[in-house]
PDB file of N, CA and C in Angstrom:
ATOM      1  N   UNK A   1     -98.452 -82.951 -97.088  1.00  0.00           N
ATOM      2  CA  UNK A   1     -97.726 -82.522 -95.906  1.00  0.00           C
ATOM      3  C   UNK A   1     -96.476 -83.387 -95.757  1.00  0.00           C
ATOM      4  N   UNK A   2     -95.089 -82.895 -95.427  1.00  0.00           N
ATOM      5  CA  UNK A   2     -94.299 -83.369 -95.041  1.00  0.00           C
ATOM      6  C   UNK A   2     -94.114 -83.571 -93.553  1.00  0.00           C
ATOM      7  N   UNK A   3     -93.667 -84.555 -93.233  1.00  0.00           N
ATOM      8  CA  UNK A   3     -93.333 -84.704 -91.975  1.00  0.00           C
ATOM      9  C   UNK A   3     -91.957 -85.375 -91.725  1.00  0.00           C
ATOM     10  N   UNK A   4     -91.351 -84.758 -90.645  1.00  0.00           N
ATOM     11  CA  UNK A   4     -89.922 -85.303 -89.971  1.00  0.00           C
ATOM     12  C   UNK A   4     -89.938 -86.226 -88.645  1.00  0.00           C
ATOM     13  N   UNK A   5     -89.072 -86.851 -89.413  1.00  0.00           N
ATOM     14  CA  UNK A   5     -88.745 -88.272 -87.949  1.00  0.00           C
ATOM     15  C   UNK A   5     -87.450 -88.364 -87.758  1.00  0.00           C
ATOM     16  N   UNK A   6     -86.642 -88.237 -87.064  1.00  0.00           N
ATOM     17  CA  UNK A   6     -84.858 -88.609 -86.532  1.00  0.00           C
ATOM     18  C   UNK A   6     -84.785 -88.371 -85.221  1.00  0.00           C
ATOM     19  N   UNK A   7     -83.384 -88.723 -85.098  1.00  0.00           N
ATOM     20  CA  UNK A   7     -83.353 -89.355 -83.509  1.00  0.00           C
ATOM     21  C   UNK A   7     -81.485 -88.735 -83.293  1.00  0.00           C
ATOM     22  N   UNK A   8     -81.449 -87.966 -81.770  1.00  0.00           N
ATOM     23  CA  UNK A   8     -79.843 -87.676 -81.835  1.00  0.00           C
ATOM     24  C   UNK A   8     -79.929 -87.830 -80.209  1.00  0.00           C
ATOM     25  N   UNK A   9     -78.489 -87.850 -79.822  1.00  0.00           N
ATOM     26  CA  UNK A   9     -78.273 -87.896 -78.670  1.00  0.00           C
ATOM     27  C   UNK A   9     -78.065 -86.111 -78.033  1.00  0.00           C
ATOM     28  N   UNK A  10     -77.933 -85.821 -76.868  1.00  0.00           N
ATOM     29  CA  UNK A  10     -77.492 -85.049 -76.085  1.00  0.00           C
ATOM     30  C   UNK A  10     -76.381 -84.194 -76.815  1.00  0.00           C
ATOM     31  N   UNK A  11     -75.376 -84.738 -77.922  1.00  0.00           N
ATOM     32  CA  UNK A  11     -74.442 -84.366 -78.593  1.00  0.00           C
ATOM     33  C   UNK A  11     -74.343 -83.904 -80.083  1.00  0.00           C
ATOM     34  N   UNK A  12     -75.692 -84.138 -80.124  1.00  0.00           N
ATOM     35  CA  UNK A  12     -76.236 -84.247 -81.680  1.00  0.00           C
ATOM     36  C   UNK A  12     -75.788 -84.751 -82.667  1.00  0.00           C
ATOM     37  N   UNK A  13     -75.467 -86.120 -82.001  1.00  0.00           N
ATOM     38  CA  UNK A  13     -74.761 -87.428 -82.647  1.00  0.00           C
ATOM     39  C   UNK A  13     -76.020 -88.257 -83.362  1.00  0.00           C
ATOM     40  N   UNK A  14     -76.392 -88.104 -84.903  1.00  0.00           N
ATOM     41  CA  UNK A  14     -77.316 -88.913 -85.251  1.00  0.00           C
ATOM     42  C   UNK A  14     -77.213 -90.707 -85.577  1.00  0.00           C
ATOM     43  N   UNK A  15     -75.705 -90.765 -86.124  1.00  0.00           N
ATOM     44  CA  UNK A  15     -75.476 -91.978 -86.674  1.00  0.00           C
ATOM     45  C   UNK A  15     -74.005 -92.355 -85.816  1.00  0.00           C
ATOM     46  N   UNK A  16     -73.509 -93.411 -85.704  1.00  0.00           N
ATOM     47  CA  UNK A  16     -72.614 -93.603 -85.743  1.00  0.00           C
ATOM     48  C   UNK A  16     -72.206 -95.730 -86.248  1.00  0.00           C
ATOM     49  N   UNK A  17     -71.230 -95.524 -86.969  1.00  0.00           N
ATOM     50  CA  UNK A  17     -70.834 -96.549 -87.920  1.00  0.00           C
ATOM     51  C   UNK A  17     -72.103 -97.254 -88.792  1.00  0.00           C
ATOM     52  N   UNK A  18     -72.894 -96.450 -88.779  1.00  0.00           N
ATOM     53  CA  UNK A  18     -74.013 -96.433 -90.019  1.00  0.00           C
ATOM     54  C   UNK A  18     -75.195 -97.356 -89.310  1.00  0.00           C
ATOM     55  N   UNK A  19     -75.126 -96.661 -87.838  1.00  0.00           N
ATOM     56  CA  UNK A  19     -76.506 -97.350 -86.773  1.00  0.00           C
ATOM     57  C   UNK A  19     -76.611 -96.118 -85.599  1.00  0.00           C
ATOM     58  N   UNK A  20     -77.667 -96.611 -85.383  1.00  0.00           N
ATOM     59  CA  UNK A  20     -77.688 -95.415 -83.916  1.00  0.00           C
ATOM     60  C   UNK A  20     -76.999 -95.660 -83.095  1.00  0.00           C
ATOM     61  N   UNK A  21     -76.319 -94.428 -82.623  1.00  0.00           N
ATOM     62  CA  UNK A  21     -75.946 -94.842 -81.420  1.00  0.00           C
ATOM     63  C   UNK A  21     -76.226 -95.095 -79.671  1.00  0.00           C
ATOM     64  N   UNK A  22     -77.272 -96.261 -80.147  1.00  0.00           N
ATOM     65  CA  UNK A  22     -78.102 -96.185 -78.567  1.00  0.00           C
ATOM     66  C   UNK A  22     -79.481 -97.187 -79.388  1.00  0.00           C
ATOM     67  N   UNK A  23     -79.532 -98.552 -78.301  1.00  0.00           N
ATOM     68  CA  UNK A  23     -80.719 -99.329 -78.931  1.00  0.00           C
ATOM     69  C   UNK A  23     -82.043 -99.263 -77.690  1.00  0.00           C
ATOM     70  N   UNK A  24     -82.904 -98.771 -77.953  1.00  0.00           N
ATOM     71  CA  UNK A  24     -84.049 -98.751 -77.409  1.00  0.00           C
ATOM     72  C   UNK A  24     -85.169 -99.329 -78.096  1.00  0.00           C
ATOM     73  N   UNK A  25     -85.636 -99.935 -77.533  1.00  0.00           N
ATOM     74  CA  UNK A  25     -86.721-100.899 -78.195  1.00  0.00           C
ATOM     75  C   UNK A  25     -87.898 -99.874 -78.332  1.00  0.00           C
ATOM     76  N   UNK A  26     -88.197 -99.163 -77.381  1.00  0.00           N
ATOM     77  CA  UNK A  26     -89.454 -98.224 -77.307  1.00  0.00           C
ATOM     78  C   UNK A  26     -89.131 -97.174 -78.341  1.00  0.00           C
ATOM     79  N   UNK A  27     -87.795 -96.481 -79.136  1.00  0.00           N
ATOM     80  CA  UNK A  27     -87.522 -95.640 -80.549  1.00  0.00           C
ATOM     81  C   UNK A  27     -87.815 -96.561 -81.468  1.00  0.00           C
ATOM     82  N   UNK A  28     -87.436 -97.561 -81.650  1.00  0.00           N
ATOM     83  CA  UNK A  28     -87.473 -98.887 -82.426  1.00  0.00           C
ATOM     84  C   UNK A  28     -89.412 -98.956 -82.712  1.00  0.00           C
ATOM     85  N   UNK A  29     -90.294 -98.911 -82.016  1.00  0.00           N
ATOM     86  CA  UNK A  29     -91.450 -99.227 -82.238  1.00  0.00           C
ATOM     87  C   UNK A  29     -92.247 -97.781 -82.488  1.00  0.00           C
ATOM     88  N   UNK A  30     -91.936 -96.622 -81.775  1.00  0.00           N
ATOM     89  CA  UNK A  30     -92.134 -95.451 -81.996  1.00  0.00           C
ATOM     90  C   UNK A  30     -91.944 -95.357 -83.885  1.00  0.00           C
ATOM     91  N   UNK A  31     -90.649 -95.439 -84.246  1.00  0.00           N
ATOM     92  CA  UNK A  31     -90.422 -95.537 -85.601  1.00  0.00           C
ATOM     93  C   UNK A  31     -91.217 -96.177 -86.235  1.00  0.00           C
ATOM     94  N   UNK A  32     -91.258 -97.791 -86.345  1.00  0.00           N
ATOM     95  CA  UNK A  32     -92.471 -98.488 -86.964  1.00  0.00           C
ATOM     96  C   UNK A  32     -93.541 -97.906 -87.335  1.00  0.00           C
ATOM     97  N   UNK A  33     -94.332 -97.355 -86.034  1.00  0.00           N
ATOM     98  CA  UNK A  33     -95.429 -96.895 -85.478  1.00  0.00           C
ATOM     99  C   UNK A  33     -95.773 -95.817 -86.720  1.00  0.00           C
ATOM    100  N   UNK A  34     -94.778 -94.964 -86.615  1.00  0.00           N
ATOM    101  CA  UNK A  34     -95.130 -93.500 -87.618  1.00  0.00           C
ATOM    102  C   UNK A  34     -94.603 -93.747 -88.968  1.00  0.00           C
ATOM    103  N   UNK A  35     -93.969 -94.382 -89.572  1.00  0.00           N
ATOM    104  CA  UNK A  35     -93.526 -94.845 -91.045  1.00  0.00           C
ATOM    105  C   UNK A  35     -94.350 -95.885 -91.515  1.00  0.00           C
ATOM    106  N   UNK A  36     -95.019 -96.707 -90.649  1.00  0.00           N
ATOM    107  CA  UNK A  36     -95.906 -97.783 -91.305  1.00  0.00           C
ATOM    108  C   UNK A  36     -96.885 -97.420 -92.367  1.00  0.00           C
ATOM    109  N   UNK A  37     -96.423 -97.971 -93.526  1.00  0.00           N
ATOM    110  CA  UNK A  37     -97.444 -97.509 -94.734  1.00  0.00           C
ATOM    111  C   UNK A  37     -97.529 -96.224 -95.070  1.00  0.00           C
ATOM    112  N   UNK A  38     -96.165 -95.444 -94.737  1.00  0.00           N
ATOM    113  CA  UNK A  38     -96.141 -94.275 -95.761  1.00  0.00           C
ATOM    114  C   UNK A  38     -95.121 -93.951 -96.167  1.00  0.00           C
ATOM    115  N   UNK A  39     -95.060 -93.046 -96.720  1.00  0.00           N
ATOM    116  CA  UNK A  39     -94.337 -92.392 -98.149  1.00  0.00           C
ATOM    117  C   UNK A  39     -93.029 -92.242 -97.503  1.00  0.00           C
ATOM    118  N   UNK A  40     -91.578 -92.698 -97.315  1.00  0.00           N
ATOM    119  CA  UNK A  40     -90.761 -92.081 -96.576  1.00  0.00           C
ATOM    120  C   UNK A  40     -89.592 -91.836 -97.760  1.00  0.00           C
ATOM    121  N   UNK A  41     -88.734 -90.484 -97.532  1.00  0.00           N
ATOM    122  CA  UNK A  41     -87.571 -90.281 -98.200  1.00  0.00           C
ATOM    123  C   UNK A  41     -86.288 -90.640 -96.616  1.00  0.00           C
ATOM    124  N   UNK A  42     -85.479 -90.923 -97.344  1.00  0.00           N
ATOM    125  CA  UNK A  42     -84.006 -90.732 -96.606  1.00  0.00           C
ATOM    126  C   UNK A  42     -82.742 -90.865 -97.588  1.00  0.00           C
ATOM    127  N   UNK A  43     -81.466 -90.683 -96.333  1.00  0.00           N
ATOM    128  CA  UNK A  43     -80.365 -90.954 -97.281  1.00  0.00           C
ATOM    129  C   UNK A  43     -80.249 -92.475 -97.370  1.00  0.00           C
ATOM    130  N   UNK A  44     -78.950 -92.510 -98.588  1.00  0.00           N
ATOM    131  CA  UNK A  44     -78.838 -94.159 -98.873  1.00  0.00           C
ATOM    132  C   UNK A  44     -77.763 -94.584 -97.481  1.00  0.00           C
ATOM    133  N   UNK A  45     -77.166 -94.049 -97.039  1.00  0.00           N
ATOM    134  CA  UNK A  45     -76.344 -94.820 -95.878  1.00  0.00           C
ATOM    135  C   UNK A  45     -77.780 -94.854 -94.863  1.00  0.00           C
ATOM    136  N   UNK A  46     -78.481 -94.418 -94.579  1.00  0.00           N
ATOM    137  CA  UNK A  46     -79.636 -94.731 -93.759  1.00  0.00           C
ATOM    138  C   UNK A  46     -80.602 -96.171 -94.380  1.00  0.00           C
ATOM    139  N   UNK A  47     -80.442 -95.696 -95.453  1.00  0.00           N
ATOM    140  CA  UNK A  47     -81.446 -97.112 -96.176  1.00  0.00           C
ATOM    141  C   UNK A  47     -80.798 -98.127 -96.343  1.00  0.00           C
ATOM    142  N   UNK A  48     -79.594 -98.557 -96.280  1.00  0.00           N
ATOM    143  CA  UNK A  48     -78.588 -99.397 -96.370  1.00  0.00           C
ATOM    144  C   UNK A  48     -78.731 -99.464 -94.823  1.00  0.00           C
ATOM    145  N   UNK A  49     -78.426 -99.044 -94.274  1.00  0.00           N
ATOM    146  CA  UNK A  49     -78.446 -99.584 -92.462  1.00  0.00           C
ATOM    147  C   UNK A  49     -79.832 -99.797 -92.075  1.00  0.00           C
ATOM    148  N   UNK A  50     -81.111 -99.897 -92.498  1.00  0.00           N
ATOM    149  CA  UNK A  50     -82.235-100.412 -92.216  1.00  0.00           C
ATOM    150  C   UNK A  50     -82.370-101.566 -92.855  1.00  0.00           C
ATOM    151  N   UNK A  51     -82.082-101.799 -94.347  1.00  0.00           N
ATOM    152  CA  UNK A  51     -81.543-103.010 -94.725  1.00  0.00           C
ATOM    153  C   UNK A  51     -81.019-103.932 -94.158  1.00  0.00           C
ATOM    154  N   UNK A  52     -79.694-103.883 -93.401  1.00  0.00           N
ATOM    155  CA  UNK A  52     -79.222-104.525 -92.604  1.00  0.00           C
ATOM    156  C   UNK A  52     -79.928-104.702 -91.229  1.00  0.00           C
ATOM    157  N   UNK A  53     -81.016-104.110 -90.667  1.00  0.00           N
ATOM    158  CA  UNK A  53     -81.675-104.408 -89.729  1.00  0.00           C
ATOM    159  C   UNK A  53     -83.125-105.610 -89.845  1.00  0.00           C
ATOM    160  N   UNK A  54     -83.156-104.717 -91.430  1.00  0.00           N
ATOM    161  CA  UNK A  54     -85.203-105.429 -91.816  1.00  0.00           C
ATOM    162  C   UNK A  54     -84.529-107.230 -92.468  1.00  0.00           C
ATOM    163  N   UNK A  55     -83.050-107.179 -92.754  1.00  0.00           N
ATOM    164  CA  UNK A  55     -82.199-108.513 -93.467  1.00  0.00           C
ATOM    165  C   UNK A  55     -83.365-108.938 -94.670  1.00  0.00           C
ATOM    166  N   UNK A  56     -83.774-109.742 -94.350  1.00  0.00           N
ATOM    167  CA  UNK A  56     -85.028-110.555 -95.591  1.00  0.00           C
ATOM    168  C   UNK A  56     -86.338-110.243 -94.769  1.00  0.00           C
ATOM    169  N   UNK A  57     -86.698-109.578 -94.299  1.00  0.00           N
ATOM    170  CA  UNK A  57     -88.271-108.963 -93.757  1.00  0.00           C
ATOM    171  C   UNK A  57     -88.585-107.783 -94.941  1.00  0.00           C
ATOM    172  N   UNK A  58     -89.885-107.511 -95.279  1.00  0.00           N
ATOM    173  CA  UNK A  58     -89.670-106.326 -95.859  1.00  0.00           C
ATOM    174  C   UNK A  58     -89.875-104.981 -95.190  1.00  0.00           C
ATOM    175  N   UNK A  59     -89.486-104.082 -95.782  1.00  0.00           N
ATOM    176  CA  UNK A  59     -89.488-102.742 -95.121  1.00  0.00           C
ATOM    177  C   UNK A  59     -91.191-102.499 -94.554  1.00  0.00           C
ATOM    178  N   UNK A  60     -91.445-101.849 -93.779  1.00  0.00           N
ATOM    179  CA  UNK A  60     -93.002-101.383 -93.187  1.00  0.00           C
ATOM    180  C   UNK A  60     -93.623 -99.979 -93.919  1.00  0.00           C
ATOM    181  N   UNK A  61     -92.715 -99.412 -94.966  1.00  0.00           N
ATOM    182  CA  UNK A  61     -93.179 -98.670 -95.461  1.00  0.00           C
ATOM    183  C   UNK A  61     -93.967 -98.576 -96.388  1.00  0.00           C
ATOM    184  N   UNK A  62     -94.308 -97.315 -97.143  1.00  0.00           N
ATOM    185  CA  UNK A  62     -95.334 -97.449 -98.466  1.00  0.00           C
ATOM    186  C   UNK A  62     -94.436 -97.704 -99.251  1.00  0.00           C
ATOM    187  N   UNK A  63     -94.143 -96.379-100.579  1.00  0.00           N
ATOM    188  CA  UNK A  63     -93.448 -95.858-101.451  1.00  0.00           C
ATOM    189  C   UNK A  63     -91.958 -95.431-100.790  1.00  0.00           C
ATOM    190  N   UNK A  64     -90.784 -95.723-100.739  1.00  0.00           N
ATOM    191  CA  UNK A  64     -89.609 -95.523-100.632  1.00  0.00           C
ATOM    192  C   UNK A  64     -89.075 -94.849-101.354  1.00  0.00           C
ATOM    193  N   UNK A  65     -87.851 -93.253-101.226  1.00  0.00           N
ATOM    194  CA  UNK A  65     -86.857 -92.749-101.958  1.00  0.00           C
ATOM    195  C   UNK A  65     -85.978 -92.492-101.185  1.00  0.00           C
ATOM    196  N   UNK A  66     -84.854 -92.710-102.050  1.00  0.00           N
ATOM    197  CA  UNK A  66     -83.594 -92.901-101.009  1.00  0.00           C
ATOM    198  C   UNK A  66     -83.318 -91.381-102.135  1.00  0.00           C
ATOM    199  N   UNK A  67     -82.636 -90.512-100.896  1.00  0.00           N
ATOM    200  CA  UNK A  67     -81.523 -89.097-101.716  1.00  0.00           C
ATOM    201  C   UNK A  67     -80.634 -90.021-101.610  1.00  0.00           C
ATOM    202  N   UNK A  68     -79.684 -89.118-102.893  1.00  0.00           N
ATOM    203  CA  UNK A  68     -78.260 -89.547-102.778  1.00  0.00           C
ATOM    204  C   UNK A  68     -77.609 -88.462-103.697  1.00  0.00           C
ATOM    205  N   UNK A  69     -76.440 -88.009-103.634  1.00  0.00           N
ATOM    206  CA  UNK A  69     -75.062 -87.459-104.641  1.00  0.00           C
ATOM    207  C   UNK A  69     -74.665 -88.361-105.657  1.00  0.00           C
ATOM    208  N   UNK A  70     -75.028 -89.816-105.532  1.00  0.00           N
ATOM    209  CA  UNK A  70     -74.270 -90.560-106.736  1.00  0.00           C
ATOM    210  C   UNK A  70     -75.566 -90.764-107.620  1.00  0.00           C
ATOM    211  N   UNK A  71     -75.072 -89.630-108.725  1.00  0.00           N
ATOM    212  CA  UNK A  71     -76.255 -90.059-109.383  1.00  0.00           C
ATOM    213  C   UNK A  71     -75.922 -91.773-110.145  1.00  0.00           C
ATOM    214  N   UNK A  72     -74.720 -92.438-109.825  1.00  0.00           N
ATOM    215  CA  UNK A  72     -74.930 -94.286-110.884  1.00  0.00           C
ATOM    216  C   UNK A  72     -75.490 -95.132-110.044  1.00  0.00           C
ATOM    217  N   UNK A  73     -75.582 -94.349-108.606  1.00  0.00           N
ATOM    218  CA  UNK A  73     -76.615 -95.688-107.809  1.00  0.00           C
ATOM    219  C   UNK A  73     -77.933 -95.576-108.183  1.00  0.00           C
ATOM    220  N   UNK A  74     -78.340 -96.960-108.181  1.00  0.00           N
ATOM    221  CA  UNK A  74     -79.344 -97.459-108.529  1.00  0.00           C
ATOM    222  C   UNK A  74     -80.011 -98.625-107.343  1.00  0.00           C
ATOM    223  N   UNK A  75     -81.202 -98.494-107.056  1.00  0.00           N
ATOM    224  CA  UNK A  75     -81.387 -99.387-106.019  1.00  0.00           C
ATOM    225  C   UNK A  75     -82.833 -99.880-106.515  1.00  0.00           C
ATOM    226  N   UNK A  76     -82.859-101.688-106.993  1.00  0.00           N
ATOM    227  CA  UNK A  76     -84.374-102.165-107.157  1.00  0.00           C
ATOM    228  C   UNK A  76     -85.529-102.207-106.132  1.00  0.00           C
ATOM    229  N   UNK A  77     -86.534-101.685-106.812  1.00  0.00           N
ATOM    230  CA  UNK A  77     -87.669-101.717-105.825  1.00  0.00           C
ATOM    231  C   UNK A  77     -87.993-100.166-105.091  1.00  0.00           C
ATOM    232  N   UNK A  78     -86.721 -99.020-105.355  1.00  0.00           N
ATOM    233  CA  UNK A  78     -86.857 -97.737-104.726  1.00  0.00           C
ATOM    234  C   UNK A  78     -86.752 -96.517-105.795  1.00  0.00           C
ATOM    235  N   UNK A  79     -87.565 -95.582-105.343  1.00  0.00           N
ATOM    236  CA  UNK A  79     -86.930 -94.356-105.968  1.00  0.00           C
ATOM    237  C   UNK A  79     -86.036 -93.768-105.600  1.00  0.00           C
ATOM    238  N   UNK A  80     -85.130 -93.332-106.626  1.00  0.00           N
ATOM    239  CA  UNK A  80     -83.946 -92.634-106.185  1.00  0.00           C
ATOM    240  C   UNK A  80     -84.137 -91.501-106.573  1.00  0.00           C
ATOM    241  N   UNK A  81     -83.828 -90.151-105.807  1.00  0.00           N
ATOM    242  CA  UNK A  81     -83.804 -88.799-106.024  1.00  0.00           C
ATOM    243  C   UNK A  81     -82.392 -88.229-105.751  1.00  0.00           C
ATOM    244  N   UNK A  82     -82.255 -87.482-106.418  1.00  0.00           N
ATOM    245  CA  UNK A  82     -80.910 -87.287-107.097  1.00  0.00           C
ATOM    246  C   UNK A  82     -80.322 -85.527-106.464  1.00  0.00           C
ATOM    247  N   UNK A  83     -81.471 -84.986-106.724  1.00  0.00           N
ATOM    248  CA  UNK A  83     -81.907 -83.483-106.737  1.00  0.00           C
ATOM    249  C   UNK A  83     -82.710 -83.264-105.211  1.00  0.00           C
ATOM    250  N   UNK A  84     -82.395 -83.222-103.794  1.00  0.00           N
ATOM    251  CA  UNK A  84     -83.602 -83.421-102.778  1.00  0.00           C
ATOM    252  C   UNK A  84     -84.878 -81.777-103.178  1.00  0.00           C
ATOM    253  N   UNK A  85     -83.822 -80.780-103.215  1.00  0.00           N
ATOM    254  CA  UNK A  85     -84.024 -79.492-103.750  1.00  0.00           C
ATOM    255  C   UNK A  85     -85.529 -80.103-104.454  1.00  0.00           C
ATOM    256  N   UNK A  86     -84.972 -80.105-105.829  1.00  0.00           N
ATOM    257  CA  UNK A  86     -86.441 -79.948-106.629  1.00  0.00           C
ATOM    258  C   UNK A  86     -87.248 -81.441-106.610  1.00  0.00           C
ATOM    259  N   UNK A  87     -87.249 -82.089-105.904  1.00  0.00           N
ATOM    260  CA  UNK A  87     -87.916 -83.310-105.090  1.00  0.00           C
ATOM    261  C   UNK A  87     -88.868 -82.467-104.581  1.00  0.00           C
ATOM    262  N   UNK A  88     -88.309 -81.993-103.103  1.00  0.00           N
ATOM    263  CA  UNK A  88     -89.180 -81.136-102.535  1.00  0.00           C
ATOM    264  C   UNK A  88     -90.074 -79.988-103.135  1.00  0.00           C
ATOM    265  N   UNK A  89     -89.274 -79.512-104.177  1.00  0.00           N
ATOM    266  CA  UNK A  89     -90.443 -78.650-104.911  1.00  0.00           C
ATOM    267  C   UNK A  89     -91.681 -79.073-105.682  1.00  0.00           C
ATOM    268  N   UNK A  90     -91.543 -80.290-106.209  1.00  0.00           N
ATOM    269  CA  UNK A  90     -91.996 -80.629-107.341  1.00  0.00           C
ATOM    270  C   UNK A  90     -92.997 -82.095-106.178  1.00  0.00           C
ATOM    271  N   UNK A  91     -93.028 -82.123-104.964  1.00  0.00           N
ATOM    272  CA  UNK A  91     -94.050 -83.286-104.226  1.00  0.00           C
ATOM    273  C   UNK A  91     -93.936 -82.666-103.111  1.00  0.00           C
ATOM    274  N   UNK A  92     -94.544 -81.051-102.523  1.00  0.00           N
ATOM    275  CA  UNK A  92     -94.905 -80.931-101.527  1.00  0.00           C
ATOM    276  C   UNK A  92     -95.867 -79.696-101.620  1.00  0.00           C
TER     277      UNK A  92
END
């Protein structure tokens, strides 16, 4: 089973300068809460801005894949999916 988690404002503003725009501690633990120890995909400007949040903590997840368009990024420690398309076909 797949499941979805994101967060927008009133404007359907999801990101802005590669963070939310709006800090709530209670989304902040909500998140934890439902990603702890599992399988999560996202994009790499999302995984790069949790990076910068988790700094030297490690992530709370299981297995990590970051999508991306560039197929020369490369990121240690994650899967990268290249294709989200046949990702989704081929693990759901």
């Amino acid at each position: 089973m797949i499941s979805l988690i994101w967060a927008m404002d009133t404007n359907w503003l999801i990101g802005l300068d590669d963070k939310l725009p709006w800090r709530y501690k209670e989304d902040l633990m909500y998140f934890k809460q439902m990603v702890k120890d599992q399988t999560v995909i996202m994009g790499d400007v999302t995984y790069h801005s949790l990076k910068g949040y988790y700094k030297d903590k490690p992530f709370p997840f299981g297995k990590i894949y970051v999508c991306t368009l560039d197929q020369t990024l490369k990121i240690d420690g994650v899967n990268m999916v290249y294709d989200l398309h046949a990702f989704l076909q081929n693990n759901s």
